[in-house]
C-alpha atoms as a PDB file:
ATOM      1  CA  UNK A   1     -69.204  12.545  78.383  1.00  0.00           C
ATOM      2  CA  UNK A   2     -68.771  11.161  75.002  1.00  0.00           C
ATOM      3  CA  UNK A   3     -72.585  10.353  73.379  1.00  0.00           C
ATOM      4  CA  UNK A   4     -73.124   6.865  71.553  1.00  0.00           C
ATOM      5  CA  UNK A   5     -74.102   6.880  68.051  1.00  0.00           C
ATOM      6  CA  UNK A   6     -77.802   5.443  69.627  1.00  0.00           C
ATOM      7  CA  UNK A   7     -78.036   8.325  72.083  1.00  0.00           C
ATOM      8  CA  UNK A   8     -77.470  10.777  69.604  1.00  0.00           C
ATOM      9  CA  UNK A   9     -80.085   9.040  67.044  1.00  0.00           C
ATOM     10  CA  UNK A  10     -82.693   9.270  70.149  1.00  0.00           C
ATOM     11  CA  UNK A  11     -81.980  12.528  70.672  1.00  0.00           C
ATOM     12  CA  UNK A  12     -82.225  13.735  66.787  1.00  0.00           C
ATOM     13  CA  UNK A  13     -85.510  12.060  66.492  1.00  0.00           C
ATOM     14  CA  UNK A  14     -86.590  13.938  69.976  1.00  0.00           C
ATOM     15  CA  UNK A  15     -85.316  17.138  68.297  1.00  0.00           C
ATOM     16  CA  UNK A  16     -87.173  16.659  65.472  1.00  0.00           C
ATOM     17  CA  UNK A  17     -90.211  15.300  67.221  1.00  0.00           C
ATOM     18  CA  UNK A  18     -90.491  18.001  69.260  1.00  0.00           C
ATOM     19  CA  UNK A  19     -90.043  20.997  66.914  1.00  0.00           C
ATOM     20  CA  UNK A  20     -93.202  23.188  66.645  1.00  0.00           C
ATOM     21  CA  UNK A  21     -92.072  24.589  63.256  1.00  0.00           C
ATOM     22  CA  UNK A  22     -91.411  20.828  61.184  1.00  0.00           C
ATOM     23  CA  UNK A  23     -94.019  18.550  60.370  1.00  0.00           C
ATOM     24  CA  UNK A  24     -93.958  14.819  60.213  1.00  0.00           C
ATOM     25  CA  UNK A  25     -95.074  14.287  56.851  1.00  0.00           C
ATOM     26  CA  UNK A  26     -94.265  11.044  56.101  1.00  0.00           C
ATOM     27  CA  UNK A  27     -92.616   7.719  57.282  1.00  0.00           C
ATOM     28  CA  UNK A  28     -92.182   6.117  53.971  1.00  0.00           C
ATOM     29  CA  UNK A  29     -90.792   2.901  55.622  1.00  0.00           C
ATOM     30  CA  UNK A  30     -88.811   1.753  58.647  1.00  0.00           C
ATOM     31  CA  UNK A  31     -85.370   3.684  57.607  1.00  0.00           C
ATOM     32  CA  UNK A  32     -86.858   7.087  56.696  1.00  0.00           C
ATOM     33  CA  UNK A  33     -89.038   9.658  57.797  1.00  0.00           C
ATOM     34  CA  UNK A  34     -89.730  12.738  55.498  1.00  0.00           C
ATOM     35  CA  UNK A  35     -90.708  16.335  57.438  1.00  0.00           C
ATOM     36  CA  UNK A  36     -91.463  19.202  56.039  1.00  0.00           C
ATOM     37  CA  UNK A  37     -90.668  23.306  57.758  1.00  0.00           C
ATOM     38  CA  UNK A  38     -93.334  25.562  57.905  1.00  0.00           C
ATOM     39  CA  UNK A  39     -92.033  27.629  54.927  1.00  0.00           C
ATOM     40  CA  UNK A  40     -92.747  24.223  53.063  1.00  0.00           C
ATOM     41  CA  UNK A  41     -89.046  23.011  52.539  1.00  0.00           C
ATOM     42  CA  UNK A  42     -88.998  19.143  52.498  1.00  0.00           C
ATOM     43  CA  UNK A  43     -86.358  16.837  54.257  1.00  0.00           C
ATOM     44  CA  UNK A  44     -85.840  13.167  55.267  1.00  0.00           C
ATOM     45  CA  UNK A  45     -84.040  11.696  58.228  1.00  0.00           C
ATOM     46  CA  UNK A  46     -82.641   8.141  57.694  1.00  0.00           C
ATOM     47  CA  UNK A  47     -82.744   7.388  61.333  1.00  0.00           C
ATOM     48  CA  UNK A  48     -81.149   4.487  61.562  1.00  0.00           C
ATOM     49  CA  UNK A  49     -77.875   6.422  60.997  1.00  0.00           C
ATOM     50  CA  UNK A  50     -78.889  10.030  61.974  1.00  0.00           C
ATOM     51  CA  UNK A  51     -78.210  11.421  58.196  1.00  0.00           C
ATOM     52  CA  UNK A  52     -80.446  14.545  57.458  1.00  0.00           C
ATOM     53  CA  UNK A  53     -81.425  14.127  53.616  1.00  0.00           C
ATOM     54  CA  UNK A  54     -81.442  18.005  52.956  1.00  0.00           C
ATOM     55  CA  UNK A  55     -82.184  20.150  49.613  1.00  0.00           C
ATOM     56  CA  UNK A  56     -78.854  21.297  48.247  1.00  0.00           C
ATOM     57  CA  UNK A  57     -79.363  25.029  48.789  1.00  0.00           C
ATOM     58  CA  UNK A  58     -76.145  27.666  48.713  1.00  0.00           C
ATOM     59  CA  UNK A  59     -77.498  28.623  52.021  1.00  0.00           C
ATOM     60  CA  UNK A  60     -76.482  25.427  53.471  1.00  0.00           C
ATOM     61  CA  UNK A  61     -72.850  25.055  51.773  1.00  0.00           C
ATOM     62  CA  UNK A  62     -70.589  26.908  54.347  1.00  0.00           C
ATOM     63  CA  UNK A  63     -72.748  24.492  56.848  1.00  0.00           C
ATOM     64  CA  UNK A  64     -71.957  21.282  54.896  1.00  0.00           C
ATOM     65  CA  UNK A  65     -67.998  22.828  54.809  1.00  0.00           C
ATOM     66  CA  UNK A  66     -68.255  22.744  58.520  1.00  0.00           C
ATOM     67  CA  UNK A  67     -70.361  19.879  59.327  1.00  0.00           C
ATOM     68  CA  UNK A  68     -69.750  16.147  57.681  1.00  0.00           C
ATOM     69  CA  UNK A  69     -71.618  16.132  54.707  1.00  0.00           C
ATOM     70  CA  UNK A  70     -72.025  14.961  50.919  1.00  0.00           C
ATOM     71  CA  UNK A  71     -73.633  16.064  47.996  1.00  0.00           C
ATOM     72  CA  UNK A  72     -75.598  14.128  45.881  1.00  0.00           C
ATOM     73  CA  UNK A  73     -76.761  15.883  42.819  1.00  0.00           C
ATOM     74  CA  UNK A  74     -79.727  15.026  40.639  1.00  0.00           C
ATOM     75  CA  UNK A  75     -77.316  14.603  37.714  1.00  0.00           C
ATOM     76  CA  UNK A  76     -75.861  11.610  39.462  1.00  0.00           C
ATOM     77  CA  UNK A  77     -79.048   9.686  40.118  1.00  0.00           C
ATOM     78  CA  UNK A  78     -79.757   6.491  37.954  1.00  0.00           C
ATOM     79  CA  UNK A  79     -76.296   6.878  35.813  1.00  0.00           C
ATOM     80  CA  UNK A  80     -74.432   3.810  37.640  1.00  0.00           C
ATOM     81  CA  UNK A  81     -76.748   0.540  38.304  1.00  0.00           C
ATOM     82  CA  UNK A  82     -75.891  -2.550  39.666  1.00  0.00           C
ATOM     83  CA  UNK A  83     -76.311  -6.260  37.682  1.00  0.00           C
ATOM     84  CA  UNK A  84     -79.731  -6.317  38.723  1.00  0.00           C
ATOM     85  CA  UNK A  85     -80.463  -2.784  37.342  1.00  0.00           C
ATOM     86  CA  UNK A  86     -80.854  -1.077  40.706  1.00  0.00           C
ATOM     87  CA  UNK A  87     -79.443   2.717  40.876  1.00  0.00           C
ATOM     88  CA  UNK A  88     -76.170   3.170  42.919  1.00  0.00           C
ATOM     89  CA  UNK A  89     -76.156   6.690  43.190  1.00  0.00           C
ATOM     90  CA  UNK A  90     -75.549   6.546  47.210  1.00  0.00           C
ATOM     91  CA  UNK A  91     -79.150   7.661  47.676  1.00  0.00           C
ATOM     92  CA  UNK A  92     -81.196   6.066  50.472  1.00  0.00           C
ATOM     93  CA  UNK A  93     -83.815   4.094  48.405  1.00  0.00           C
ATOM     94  CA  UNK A  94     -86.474   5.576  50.967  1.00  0.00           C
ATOM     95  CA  UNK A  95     -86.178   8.985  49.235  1.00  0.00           C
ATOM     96  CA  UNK A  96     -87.880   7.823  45.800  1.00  0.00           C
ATOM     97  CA  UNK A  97     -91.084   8.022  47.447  1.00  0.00           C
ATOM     98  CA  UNK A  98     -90.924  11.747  48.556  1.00  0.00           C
ATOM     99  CA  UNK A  99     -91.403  13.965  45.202  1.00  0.00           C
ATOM    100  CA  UNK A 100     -89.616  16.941  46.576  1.00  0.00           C
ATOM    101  CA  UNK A 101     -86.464  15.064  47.105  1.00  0.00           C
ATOM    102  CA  UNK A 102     -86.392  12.065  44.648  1.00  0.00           C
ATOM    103  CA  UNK A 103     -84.484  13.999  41.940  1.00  0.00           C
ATOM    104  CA  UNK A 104     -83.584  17.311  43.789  1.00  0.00           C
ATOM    105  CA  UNK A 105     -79.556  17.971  44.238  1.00  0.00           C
ATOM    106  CA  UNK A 106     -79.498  16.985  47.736  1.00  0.00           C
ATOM    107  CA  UNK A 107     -77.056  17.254  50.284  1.00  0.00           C
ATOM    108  CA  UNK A 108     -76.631  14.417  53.574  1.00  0.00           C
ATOM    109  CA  UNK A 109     -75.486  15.832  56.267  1.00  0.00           C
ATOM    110  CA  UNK A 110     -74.157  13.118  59.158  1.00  0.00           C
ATOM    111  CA  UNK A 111     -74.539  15.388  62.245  1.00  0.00           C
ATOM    112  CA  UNK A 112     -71.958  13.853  65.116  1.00  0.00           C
ATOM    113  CA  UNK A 113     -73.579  15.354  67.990  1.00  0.00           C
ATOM    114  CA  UNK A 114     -77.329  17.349  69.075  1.00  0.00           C
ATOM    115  CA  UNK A 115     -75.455  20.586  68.815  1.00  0.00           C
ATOM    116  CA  UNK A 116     -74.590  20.299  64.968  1.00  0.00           C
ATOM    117  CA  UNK A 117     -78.171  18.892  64.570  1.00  0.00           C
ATOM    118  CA  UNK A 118     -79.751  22.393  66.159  1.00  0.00           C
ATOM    119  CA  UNK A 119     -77.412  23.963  63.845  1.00  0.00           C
ATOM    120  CA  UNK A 120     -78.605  22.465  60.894  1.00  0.00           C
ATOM    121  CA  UNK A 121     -82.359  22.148  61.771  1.00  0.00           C
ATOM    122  CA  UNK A 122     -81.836  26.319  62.597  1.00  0.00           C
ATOM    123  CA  UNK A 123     -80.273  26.872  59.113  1.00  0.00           C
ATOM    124  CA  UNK A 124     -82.723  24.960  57.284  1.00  0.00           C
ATOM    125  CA  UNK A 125     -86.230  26.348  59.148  1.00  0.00           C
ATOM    126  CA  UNK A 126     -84.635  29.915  57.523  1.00  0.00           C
ATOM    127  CA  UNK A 127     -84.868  28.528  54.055  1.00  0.00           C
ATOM    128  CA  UNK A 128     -88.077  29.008  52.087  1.00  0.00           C
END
């Protein structure tokens, strides 16, 4: 049975919710919510489209060459603005809030299904 983008953003959040090791740290508006692993590694979830805002770590690039992802490096944030001056660096605006991520090299990975979220939640608990 194919999943609905919906179901699978329910069952992200329920992954998320319910993992003893991560810790809702914050939910800096409607769009985002920021946790944080046990070993202290910070990440958000834009929930309304299921993207996992992760550090860019080379422990996570075979994952992101596996799983749909896209860097966004530090370098890039704040170089291209709009008329009205706002960035458009492809950055959720939610993550300016969080100090561990606002100018970190991140990487957004767009899991398609629970399974690749368990794989990327697993792979990121191991960081510290």
């Amino acid at each position: 049975m194919v999943q609905t983008n919906a179901q699978i953003r329910k069952i992200i959040l329920e992954l998320l919710d319910e993992d003893p090791d991560l810790e809702l740290i914050k939910s800096s508006n409607a769009k985002m919510y920021v946790w944080q692993t046990r070993r202290g590694v910070v990440f958000g979830c834009e929930h309304p489209h299921s993207h996992l805002w992760m550090p860019d770590r080379d422990e996570l690039h075979e994952l992101a060459m596996e799983i749909r992802s896209t860097p966004y490096p530090s370098s890039a944030v704040g170089v291209k603005r709009n008329t009205d001056g706002k960035p458009l660096d492809g950055r959720h605006s939610g993550l300016r809030s969080v100090p561990a991520l606002r100018d970190a090299d991140l990487i957004r990975f767009e899991p398609e299904s629970p399974a690749e979220t368990v794989r990327i939640l697993a792979r990121l608990k191991a960081l510290s």
